[in-house]
C-alpha atoms as a PDB file:
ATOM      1  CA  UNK A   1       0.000   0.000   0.000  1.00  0.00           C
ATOM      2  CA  UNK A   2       1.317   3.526  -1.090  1.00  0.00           C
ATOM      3  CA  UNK A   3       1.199   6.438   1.109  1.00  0.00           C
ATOM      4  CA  UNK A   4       0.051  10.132   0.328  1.00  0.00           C
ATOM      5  CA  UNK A   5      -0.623  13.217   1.801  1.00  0.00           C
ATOM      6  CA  UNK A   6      -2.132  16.489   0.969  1.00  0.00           C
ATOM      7  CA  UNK A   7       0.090  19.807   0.648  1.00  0.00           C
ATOM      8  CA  UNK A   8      -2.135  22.909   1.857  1.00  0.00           C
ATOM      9  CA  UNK A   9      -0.807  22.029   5.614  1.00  0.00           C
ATOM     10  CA  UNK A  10       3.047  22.336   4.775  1.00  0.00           C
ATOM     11  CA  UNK A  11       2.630  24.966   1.772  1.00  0.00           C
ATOM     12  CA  UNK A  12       1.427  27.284   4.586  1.00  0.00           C
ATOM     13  CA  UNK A  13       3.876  26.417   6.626  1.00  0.00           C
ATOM     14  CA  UNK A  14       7.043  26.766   3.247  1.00  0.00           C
ATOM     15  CA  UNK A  15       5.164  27.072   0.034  1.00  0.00           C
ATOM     16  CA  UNK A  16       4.590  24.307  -2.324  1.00  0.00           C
ATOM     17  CA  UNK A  17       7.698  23.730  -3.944  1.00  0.00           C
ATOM     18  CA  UNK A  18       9.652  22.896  -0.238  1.00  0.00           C
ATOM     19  CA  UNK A  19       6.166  20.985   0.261  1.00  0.00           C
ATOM     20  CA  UNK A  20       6.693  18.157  -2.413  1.00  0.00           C
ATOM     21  CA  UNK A  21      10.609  17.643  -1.231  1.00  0.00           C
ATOM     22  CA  UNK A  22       9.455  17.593   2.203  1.00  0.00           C
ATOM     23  CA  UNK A  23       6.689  15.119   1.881  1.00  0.00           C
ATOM     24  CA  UNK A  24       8.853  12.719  -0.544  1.00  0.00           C
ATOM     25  CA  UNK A  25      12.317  12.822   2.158  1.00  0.00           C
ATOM     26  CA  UNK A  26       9.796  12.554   5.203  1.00  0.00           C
ATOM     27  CA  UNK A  27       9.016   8.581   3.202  1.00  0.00           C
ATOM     28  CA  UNK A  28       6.004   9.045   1.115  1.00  0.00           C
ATOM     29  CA  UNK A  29       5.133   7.554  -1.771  1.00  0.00           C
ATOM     30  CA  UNK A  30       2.802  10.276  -3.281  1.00  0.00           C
ATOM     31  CA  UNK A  31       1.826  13.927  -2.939  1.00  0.00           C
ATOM     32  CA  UNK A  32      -1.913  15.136  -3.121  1.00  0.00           C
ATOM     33  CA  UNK A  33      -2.012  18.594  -4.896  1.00  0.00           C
ATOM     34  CA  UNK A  34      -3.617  20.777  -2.891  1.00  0.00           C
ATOM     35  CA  UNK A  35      -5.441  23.003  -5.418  1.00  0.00           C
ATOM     36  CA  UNK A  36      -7.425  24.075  -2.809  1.00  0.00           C
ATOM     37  CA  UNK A  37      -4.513  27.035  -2.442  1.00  0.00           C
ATOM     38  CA  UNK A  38      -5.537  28.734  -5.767  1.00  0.00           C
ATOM     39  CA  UNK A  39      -8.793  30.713  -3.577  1.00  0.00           C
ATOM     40  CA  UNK A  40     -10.225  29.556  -0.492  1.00  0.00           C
ATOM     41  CA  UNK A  41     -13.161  31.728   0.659  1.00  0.00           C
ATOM     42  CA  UNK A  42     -12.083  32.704   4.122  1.00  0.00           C
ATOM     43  CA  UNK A  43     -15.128  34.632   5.391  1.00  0.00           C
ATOM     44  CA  UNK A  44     -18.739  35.473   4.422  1.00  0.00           C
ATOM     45  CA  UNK A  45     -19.864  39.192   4.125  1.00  0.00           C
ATOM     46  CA  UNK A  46     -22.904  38.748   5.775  1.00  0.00           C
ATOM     47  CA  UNK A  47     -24.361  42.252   5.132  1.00  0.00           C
ATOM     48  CA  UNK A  48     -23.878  41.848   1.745  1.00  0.00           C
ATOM     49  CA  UNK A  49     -25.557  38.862   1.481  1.00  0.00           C
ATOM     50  CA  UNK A  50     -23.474  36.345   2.151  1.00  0.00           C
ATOM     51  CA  UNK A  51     -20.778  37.471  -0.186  1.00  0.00           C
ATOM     52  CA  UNK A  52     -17.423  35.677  -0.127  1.00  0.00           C
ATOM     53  CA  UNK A  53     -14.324  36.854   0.919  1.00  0.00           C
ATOM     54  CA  UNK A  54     -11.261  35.821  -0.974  1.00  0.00           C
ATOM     55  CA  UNK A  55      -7.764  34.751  -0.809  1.00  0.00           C
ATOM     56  CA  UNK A  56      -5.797  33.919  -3.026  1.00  0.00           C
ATOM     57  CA  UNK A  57      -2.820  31.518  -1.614  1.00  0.00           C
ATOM     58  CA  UNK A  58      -0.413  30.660  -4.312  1.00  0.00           C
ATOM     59  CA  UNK A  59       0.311  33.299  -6.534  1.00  0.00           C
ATOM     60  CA  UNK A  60       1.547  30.743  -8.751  1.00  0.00           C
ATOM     61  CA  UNK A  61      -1.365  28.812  -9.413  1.00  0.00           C
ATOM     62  CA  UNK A  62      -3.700  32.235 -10.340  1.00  0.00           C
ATOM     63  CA  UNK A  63      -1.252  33.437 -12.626  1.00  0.00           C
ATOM     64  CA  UNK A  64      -0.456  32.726 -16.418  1.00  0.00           C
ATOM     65  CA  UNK A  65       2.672  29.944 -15.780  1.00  0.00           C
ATOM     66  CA  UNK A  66      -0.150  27.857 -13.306  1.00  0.00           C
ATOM     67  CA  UNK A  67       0.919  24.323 -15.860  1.00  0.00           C
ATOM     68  CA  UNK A  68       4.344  25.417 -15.925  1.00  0.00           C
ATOM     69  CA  UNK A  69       4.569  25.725 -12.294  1.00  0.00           C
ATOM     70  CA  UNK A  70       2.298  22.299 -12.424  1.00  0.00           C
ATOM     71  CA  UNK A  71       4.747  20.770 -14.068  1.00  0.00           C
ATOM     72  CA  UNK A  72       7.790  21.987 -11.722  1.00  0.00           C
ATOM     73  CA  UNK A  73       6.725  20.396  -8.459  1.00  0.00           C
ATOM     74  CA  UNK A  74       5.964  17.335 -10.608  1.00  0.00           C
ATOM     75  CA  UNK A  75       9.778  17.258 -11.670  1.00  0.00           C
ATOM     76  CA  UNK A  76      10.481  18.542  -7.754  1.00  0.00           C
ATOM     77  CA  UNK A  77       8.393  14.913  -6.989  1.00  0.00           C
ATOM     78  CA  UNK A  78      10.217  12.646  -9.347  1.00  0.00           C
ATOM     79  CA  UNK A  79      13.893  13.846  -8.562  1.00  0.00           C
ATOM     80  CA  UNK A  80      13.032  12.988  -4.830  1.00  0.00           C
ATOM     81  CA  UNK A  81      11.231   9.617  -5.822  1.00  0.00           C
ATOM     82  CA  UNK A  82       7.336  10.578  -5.495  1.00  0.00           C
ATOM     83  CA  UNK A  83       4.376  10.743  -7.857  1.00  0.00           C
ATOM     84  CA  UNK A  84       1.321  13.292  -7.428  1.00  0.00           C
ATOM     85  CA  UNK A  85      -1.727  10.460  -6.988  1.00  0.00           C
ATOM     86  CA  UNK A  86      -4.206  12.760  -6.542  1.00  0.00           C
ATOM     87  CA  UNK A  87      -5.380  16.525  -6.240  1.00  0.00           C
ATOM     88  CA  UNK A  88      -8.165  18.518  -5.003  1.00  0.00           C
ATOM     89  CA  UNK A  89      -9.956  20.999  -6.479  1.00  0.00           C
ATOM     90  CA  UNK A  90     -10.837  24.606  -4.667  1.00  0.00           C
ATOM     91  CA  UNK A  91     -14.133  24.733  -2.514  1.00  0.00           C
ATOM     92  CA  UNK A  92     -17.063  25.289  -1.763  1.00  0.00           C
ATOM     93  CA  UNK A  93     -18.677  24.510  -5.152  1.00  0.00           C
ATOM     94  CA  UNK A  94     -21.561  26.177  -4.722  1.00  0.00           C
ATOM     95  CA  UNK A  95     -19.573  29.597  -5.065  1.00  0.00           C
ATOM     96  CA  UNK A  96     -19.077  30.918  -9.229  1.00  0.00           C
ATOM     97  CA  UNK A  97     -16.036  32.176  -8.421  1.00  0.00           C
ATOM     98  CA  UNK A  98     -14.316  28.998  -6.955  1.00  0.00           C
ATOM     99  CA  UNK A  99     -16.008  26.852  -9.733  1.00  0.00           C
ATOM    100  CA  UNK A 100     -14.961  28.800 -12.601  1.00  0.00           C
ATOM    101  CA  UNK A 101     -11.639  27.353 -11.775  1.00  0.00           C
ATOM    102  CA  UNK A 102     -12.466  23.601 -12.059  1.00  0.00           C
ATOM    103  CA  UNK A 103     -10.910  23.267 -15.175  1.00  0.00           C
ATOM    104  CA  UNK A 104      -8.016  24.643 -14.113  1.00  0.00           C
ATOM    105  CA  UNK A 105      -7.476  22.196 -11.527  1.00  0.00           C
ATOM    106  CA  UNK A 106      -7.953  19.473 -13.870  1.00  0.00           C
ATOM    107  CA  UNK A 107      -5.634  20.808 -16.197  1.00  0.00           C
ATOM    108  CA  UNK A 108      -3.200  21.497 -13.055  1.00  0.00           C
ATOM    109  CA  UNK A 109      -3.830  17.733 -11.930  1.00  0.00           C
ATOM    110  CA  UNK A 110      -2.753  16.132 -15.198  1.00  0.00           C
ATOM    111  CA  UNK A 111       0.375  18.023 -16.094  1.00  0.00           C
ATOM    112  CA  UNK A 112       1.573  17.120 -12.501  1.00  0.00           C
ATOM    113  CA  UNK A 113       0.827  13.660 -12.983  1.00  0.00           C
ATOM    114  CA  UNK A 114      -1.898  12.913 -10.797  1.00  0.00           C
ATOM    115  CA  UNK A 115      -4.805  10.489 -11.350  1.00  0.00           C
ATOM    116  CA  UNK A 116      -7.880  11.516  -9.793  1.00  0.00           C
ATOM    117  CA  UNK A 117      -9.053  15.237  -9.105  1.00  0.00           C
ATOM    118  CA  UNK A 118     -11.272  15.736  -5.667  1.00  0.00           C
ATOM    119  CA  UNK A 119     -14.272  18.408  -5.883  1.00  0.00           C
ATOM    120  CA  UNK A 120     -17.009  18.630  -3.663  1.00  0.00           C
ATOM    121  CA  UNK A 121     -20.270  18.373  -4.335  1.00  0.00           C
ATOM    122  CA  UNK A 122     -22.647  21.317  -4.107  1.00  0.00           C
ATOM    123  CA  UNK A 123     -24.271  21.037  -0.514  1.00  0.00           C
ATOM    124  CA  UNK A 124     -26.836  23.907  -1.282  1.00  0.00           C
ATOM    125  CA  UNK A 125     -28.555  22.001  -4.759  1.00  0.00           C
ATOM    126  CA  UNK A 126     -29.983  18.262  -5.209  1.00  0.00           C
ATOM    127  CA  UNK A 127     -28.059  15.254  -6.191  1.00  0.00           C
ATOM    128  CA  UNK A 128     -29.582  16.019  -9.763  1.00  0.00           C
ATOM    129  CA  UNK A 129     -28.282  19.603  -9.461  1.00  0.00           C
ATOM    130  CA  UNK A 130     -24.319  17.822  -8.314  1.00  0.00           C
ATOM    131  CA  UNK A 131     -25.249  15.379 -11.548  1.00  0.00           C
ATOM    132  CA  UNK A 132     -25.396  18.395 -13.932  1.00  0.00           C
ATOM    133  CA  UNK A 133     -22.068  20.255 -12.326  1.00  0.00           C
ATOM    134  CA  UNK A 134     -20.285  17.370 -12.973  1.00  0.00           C
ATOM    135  CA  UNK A 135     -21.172  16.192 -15.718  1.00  0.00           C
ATOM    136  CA  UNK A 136     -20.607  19.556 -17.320  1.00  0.00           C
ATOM    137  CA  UNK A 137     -17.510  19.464 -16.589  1.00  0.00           C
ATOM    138  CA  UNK A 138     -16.530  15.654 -17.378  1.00  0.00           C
ATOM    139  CA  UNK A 139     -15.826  15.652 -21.000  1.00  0.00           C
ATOM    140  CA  UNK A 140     -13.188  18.303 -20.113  1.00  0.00           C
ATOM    141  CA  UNK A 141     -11.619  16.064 -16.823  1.00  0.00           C
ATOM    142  CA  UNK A 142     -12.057  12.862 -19.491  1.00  0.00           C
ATOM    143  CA  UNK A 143      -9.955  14.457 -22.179  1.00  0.00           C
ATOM    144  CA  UNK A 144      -6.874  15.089 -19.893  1.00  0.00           C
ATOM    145  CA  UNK A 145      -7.132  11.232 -18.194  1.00  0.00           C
ATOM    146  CA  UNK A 146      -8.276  12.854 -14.991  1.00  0.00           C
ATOM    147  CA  UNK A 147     -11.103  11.231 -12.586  1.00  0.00           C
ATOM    148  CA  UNK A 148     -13.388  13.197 -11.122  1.00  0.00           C
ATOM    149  CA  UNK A 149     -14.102  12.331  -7.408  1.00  0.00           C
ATOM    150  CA  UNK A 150     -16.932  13.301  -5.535  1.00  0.00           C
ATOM    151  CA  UNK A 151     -17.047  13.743  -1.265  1.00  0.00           C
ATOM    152  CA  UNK A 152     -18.974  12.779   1.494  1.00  0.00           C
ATOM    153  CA  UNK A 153     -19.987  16.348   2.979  1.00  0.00           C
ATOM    154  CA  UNK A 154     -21.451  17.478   6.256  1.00  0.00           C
ATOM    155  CA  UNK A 155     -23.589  20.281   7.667  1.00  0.00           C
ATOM    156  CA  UNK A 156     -23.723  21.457  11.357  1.00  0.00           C
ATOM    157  CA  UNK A 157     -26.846  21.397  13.668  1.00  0.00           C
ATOM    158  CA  UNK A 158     -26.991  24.383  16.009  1.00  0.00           C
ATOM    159  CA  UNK A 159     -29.611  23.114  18.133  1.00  0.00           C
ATOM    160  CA  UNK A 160     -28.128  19.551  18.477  1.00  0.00           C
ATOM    161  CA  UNK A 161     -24.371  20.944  18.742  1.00  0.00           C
ATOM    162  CA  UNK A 162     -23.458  17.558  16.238  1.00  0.00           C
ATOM    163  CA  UNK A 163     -23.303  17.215  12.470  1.00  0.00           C
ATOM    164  CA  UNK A 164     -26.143  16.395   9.985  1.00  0.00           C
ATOM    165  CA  UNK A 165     -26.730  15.527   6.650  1.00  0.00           C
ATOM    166  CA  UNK A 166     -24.825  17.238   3.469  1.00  0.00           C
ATOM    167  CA  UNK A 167     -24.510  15.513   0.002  1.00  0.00           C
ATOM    168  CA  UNK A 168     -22.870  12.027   0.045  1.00  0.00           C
ATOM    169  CA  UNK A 169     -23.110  12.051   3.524  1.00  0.00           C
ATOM    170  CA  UNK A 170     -24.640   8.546   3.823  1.00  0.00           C
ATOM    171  CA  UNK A 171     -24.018   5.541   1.140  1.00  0.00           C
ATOM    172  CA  UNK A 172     -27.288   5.874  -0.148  1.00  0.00           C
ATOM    173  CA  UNK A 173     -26.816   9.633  -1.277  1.00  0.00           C
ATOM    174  CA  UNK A 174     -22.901   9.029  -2.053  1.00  0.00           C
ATOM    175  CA  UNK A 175     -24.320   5.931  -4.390  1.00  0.00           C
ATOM    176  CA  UNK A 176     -27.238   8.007  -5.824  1.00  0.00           C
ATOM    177  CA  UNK A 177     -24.556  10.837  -6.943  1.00  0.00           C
ATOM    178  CA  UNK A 178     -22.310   8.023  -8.463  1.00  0.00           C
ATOM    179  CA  UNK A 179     -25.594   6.463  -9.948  1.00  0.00           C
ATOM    180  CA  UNK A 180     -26.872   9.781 -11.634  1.00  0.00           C
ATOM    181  CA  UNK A 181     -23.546  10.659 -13.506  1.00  0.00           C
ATOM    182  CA  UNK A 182     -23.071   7.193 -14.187  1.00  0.00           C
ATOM    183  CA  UNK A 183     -19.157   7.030 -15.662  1.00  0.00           C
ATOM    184  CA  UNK A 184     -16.604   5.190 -14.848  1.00  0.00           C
ATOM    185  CA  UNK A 185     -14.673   8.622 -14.890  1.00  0.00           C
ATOM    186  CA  UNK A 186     -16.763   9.535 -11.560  1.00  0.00           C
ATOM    187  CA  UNK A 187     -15.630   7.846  -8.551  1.00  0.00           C
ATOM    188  CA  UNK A 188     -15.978   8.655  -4.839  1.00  0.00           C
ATOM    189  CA  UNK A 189     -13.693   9.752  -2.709  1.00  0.00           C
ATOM    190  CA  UNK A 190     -14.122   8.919   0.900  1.00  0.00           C
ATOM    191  CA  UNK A 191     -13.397  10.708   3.837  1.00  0.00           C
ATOM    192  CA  UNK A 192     -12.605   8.800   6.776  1.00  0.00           C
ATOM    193  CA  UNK A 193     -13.133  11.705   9.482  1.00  0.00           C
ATOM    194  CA  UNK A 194     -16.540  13.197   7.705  1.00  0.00           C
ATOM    195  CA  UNK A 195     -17.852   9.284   8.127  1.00  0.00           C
ATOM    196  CA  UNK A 196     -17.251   9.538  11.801  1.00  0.00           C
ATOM    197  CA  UNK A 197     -18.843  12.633  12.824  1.00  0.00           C
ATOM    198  CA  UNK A 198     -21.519  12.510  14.916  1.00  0.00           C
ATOM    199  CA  UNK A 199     -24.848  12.740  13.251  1.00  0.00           C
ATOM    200  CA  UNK A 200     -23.661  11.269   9.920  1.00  0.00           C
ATOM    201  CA  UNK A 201     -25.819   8.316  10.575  1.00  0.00           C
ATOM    202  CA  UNK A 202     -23.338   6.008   9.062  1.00  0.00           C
ATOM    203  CA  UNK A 203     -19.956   5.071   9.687  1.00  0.00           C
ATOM    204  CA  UNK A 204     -16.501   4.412   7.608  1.00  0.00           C
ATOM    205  CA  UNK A 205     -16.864   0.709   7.221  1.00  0.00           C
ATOM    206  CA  UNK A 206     -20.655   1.090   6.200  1.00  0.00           C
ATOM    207  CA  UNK A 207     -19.252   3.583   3.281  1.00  0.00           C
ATOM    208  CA  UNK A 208     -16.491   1.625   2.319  1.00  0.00           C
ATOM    209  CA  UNK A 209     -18.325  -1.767   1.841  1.00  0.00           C
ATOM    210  CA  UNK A 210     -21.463   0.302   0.037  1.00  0.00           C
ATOM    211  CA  UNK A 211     -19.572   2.311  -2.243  1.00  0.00           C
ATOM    212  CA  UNK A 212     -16.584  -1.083  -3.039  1.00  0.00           C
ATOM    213  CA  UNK A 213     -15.057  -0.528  -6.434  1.00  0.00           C
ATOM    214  CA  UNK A 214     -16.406   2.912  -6.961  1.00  0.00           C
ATOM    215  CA  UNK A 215     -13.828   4.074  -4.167  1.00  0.00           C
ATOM    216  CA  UNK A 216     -10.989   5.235  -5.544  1.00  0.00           C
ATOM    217  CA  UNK A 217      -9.270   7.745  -2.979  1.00  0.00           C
ATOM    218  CA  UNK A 218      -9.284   8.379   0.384  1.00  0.00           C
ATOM    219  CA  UNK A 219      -8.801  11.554   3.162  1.00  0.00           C
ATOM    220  CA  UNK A 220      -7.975   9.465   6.183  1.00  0.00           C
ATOM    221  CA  UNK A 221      -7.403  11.526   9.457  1.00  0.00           C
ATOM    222  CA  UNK A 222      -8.934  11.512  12.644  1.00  0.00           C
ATOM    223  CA  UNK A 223     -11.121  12.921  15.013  1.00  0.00           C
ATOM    224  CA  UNK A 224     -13.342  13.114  18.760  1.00  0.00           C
ATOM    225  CA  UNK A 225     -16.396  11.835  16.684  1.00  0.00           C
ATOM    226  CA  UNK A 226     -18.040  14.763  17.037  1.00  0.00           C
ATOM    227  CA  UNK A 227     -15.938  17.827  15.771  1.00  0.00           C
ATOM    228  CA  UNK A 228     -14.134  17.897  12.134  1.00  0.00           C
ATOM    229  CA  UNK A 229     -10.661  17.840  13.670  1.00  0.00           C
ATOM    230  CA  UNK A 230      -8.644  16.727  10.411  1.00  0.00           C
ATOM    231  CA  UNK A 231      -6.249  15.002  13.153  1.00  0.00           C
ATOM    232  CA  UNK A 232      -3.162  12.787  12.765  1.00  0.00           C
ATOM    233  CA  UNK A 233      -4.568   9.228  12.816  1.00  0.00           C
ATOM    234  CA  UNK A 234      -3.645   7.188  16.012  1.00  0.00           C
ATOM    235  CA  UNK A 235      -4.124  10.695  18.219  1.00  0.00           C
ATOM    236  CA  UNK A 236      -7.833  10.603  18.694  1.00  0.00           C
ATOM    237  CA  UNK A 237     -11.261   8.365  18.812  1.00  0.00           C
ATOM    238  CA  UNK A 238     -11.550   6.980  15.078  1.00  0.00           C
ATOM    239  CA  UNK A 239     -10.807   3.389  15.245  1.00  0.00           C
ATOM    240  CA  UNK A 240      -8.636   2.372  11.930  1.00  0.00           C
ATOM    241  CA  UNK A 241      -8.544  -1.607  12.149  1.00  0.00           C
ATOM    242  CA  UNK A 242     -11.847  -1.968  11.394  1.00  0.00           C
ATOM    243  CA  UNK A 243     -11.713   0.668   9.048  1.00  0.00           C
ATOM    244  CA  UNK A 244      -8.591  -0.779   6.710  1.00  0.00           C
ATOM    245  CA  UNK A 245     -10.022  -4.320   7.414  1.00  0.00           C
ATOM    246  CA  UNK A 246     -12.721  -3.290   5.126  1.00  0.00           C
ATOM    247  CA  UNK A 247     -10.587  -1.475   2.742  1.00  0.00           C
ATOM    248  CA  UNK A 248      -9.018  -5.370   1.995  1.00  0.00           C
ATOM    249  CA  UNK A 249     -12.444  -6.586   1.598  1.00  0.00           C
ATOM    250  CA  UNK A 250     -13.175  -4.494  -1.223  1.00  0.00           C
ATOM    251  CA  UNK A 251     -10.153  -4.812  -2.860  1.00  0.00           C
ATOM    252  CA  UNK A 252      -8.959  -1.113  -2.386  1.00  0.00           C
ATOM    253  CA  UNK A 253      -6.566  -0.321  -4.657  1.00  0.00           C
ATOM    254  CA  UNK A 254      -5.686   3.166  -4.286  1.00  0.00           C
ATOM    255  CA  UNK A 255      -3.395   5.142  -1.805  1.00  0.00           C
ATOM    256  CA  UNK A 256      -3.806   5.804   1.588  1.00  0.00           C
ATOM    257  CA  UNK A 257      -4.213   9.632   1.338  1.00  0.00           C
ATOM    258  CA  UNK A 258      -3.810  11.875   4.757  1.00  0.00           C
ATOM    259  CA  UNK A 259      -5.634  14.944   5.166  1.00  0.00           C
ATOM    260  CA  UNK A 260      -4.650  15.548   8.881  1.00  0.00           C
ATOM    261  CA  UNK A 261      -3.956  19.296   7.943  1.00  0.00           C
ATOM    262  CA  UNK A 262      -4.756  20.667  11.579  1.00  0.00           C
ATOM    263  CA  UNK A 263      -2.114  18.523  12.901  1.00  0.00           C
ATOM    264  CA  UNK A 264       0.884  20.463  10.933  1.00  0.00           C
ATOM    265  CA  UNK A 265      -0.829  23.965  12.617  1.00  0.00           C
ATOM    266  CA  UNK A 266       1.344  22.906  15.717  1.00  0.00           C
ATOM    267  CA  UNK A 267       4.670  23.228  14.104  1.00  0.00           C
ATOM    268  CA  UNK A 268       6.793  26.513  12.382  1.00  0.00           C
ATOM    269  CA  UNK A 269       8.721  26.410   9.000  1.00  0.00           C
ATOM    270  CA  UNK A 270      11.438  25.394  10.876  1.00  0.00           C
ATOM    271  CA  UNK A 271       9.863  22.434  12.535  1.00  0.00           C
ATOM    272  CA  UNK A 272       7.610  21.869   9.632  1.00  0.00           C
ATOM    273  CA  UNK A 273      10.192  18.926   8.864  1.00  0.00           C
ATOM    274  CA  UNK A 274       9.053  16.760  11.891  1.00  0.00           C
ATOM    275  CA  UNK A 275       5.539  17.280  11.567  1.00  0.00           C
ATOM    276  CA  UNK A 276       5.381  15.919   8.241  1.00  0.00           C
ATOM    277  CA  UNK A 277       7.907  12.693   9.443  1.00  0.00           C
ATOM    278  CA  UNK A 278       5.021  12.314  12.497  1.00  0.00           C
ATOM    279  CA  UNK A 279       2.143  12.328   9.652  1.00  0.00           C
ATOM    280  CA  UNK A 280       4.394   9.354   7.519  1.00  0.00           C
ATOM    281  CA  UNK A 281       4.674   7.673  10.089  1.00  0.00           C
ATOM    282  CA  UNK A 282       1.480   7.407  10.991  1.00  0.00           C
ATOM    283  CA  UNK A 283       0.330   6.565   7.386  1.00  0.00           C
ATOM    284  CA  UNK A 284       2.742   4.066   7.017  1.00  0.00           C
ATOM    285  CA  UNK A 285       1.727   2.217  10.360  1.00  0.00           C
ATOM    286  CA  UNK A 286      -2.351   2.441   8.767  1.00  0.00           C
ATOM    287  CA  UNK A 287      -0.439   0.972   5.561  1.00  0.00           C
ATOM    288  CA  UNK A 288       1.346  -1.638   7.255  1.00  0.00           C
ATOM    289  CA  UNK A 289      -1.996  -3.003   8.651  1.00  0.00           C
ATOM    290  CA  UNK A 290      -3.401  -3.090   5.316  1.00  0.00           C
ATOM    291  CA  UNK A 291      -0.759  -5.186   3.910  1.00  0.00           C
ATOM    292  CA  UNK A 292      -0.901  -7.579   6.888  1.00  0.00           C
ATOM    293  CA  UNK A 293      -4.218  -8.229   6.128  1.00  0.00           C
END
């Protein structure tokens, strides 16, 4: 079993390029390209009407060079001995602005090498409404060799202070997304943590032996079962055994994919170096259970 892990945490921490060499000498097989760093909407103007607030991370990616620069921390990967596996796309996708740059991620994706390209579905519009997003853009992800992956969201209950339901939150809405779009160029892309939550009435085994082949990347990271932590696995309440037991049983072929980005908050650019060793290790331990199996 490979090994992967996203770079938003680190490229905060010493910017993308440092990011890739890091991951690869900390023992990683694989780098998820955090897209995500292109805009992020920070903040809602709420006397505006709920108007998002920018930012715009890596310069890089925004400007005119974004496959160029695609292409360099690919090379930065490969003379250090990793692949990209995986990227994912800027959120949320119910925003114009962050989904007018979908295709730039796939483009972005490809030309770094990477396989499969993560964006959420739209939490606001009806798994018909997700079906029509994605399948507009399909065609374009299919003509660069990219996968599309879709998410298992979540939305927050005030009153019950615990999660509730969001699209692909349960198997039945994950498998009616993958049902409607119907390609084999749409998978799903679990997240281990979102599954655990509190209030997602389901758990990660019951996704991973519901969805089976049509699960082609993971976010593993860990949690209290109540909050969205995006923890280093081992360090909280998720319980992995079961979890990569029925990963085997399906035949799971992809990477083990961390996206424990809280757990790098914790550490400075010059530390940044031992965080990301703590987060291989980690994966390599969930990795070395799989392969046991």
């Amino acid at each position: 079993m490979k090994i992967s892990t996203e770079t938003a945490s680190l490229h905060k921490l010493v910017g993308h390029e440092k990011a890739v060499e890091y991951i690869a000498k900390a023992g990683f097989d694989a780098w998820d390209f955090s897209i995500t760093e292109l805009i992020d909407v920070v903040a809602w103007n709420w006397d505006n009407g709920k108007t998002p607030i920018f930012e715009y991370r890596d310069k890089n990616l925004l400007g005119p060079d974004y496959l160029k620069y695609a292409r360099k921390l690919k090379n930065i990967g490969l003379d250090n001995g990793i692949y990209c596996n995986q990227s994912h796309a800027p959120y949320p996708s119910d925003v114009p602005d962050v989904r007018s740059y979908f295709k730039r991620a796939i483009e972005c994706t490809a030309e770094a090498g990477g396989k499969i390209c993560v964006i959420h579905p739209d939490c606001t519009i009806s798994p018909e409404g997700n079906a029509e997003m994605y399948n507009e853009i399909l065609p374009f992800a299919k003509s660069y060799g990219v996968k599309i992956a879709t998410e298992n969201m979540w939305d927050w209950d005030k009153a019950k202070g615990h999660s509730c339901f969001a699209s692909c939150a349960t198997p039945k809405s994950f498998n009616e997304h993958l049902d409607l779009v119907n390609d084999e160029y749409f998978v799903a892309c679990l997240d281990i943590g979102h599954a655990e939550m509190k209030g997602s009435d389901t758990t990660a085994v019951e996704m991973v032996k519901e969805l089976g082949s049509r699960l082609q990347a993971l976010h593993i990271h860990d949690n209290d079962k109540l909050n969205d932590n995006h923890e280093i696995p081992f360090s909280m309440n998720i319980e992995f055994e079961p979890i990569v037991k029925a990963l085997k049983e399906i035949n799971y072929s992809g990477e083990f994919t961390l996206e424990a980005a809280t757990y790098l908050t914790k550490f400075t650019p010059e530390t940044a170096k031992d965080g990301i060793c703590d987060l291989a290790k980690s994966a390599r331990r969930l990795a070395d259970m799989f392969d046991a199996l």
